[in-house]
C-alpha atoms as a PDB file:
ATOM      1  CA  UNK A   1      62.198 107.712  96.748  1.00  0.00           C
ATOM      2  CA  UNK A   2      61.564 108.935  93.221  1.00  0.00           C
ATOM      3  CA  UNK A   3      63.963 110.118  90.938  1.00  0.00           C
ATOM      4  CA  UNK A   4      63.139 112.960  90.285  1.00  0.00           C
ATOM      5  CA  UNK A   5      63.182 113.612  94.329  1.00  0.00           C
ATOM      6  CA  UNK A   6      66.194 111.289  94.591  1.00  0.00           C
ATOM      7  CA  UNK A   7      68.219 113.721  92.295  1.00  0.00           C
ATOM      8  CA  UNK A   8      66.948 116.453  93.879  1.00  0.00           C
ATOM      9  CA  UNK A   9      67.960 115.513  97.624  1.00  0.00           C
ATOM     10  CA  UNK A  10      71.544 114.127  95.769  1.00  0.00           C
ATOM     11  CA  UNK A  11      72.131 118.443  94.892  1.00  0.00           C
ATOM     12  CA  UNK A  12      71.384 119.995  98.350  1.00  0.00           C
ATOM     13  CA  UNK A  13      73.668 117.416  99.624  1.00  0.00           C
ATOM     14  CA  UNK A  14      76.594 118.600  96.943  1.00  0.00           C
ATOM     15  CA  UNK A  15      75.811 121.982  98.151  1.00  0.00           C
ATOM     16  CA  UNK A  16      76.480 121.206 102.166  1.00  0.00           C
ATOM     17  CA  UNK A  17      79.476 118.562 102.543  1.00  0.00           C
ATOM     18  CA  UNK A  18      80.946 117.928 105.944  1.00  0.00           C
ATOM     19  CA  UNK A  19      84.435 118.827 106.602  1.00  0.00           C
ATOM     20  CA  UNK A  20      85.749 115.522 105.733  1.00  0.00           C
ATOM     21  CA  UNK A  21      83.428 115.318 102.586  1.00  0.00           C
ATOM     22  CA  UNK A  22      84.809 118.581 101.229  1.00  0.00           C
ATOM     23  CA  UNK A  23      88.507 117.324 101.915  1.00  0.00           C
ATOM     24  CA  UNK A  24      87.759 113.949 100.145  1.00  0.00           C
ATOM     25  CA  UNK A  25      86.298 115.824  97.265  1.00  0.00           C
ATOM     26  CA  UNK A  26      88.898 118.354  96.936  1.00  0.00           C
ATOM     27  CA  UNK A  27      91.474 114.891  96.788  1.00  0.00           C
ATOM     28  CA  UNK A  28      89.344 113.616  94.146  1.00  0.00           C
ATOM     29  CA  UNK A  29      88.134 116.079  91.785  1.00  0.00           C
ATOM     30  CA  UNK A  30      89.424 117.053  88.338  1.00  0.00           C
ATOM     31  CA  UNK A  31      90.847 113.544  88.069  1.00  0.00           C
ATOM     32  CA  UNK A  32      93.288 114.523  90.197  1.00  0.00           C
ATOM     33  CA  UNK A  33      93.568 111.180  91.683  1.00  0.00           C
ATOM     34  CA  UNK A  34      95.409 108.972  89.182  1.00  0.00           C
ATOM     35  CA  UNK A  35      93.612 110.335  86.623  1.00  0.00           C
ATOM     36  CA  UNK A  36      90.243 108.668  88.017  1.00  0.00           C
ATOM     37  CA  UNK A  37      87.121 110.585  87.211  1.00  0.00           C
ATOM     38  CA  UNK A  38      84.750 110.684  89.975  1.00  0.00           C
ATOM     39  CA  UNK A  39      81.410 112.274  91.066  1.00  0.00           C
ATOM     40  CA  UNK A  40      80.463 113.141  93.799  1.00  0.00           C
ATOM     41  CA  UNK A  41      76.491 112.692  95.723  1.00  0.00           C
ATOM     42  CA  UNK A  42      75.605 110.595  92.325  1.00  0.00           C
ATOM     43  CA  UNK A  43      72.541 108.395  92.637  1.00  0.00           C
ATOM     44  CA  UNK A  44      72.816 105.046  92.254  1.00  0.00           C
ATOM     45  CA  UNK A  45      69.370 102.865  92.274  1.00  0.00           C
ATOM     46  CA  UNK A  46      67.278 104.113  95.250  1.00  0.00           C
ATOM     47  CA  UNK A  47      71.121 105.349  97.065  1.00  0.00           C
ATOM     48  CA  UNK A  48      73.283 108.410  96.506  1.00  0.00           C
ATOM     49  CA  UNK A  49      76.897 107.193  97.013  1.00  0.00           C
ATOM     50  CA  UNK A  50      79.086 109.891  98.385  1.00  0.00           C
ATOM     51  CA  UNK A  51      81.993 109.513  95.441  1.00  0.00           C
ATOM     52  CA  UNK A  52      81.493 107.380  92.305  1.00  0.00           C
ATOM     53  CA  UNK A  53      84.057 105.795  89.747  1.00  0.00           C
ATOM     54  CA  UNK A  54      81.913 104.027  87.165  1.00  0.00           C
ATOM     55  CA  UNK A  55      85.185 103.704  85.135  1.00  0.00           C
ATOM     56  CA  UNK A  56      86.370 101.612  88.165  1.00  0.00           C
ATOM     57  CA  UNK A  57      83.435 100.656  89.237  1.00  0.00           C
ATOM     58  CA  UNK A  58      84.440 101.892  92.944  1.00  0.00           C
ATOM     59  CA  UNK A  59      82.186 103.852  95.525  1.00  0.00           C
ATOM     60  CA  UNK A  60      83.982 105.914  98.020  1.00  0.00           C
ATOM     61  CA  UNK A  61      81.963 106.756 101.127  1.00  0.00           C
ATOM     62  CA  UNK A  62      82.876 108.708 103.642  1.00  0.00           C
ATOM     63  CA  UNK A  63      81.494 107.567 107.373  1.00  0.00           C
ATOM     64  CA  UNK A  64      81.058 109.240 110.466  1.00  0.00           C
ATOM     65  CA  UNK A  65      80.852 107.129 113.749  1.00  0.00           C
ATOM     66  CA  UNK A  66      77.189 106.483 113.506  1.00  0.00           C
ATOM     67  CA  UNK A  67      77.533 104.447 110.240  1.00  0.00           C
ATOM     68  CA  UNK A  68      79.948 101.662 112.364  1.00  0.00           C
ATOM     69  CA  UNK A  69      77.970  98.455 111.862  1.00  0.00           C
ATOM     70  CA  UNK A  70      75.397  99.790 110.127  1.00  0.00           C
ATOM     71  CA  UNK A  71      73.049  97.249 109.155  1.00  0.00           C
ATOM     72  CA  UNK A  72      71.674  99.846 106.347  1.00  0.00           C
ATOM     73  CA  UNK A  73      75.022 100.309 105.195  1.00  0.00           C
ATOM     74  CA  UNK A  74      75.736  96.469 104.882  1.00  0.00           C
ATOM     75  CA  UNK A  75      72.439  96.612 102.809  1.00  0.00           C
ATOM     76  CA  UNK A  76      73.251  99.421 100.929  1.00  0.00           C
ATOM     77  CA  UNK A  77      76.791  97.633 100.027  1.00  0.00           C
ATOM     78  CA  UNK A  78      75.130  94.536  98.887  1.00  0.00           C
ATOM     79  CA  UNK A  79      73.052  96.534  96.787  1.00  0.00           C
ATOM     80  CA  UNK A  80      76.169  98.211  95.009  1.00  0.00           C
ATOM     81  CA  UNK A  81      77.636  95.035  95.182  1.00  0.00           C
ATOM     82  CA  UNK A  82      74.896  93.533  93.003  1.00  0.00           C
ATOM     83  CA  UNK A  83      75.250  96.195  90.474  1.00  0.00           C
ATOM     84  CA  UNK A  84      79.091  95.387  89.956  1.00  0.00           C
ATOM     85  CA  UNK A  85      80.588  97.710  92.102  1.00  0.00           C
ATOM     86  CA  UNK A  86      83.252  97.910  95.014  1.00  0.00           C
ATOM     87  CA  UNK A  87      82.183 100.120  98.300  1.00  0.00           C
ATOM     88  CA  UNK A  88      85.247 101.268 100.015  1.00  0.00           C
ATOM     89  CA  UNK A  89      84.199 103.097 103.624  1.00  0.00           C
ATOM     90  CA  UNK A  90      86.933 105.287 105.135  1.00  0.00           C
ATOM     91  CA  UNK A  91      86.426 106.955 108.520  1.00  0.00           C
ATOM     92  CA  UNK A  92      85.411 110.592 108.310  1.00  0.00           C
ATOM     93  CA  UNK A  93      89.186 111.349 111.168  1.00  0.00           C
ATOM     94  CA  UNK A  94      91.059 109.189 108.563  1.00  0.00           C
ATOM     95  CA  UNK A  95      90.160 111.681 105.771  1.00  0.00           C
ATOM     96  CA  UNK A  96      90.914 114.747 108.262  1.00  0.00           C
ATOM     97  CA  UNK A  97      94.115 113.146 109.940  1.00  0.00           C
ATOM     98  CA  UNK A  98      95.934 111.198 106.873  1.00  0.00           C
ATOM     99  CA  UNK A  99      94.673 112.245 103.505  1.00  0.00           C
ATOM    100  CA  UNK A 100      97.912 110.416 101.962  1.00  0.00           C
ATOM    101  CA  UNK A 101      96.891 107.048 103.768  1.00  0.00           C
ATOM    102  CA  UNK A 102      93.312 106.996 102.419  1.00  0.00           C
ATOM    103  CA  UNK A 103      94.650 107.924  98.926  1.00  0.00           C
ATOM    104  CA  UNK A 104      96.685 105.519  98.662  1.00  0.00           C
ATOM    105  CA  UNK A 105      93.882 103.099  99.630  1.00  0.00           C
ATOM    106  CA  UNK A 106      91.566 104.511  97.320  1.00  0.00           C
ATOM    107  CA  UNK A 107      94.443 103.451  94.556  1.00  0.00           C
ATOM    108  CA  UNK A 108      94.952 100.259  95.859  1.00  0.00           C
ATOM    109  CA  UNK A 109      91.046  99.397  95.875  1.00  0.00           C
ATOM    110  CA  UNK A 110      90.795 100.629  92.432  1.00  0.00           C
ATOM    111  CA  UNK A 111      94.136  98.309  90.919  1.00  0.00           C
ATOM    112  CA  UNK A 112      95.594 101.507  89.879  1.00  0.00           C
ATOM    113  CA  UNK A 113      99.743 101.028  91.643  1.00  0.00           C
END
């Protein structure tokens, strides 16, 4: 995919987040996370990552059932992985059912406690 077409497809996405998506984001946004700056449907390479801390270097994606063993995932995290960055996945319920659990992960992954 192009960049141009990659960027493109990155801002409808930002402009139709699932539920657990628009949770997450509302958790992350305006550093509100210990102080972390994030964006959110950034393009990285030929992906979009769901939530990006290039500060931290972390990726935060947000998975529905369908993405369990997910051979394109595993690619996709290899690819990230290459580039210097950590790929956390936390389950779309876990977002919905126990925002404080996957916070606190999210600060653990990134060295910040």
């Amino acid at each position: 995919m192009g960049d141009k077409r990659l960027r493109t497809f990155a801002k409808a996405m930002r402009k139709e987040p699932t539920d657990a998506e628009y949770a997450l984001w509302q958790m992350l946004r305006s550093r509100k996370l210990n102080g972390m700056k994030f964006r959110r449907q950034e393009p990285l390479g030929p992906y979009i990552c769901d939530f990006v801390c290039h500060a931290r270097k972390l990726i935060v994606e947000a998975d529905g059932s369908q993405h369990e063993g997910s051979k394109r995932d595993a690619c996709r995290d290899r690819y990230f992985e290459d580039q210097g960055y950590r790929t956390i996945r936390v389950r779309n319920e876990d977002i919905l059912e126990d925002a404080d659990a996957v916070a606190l992960r999210i600060i653990d992954e990134a060295g910040g406690r």
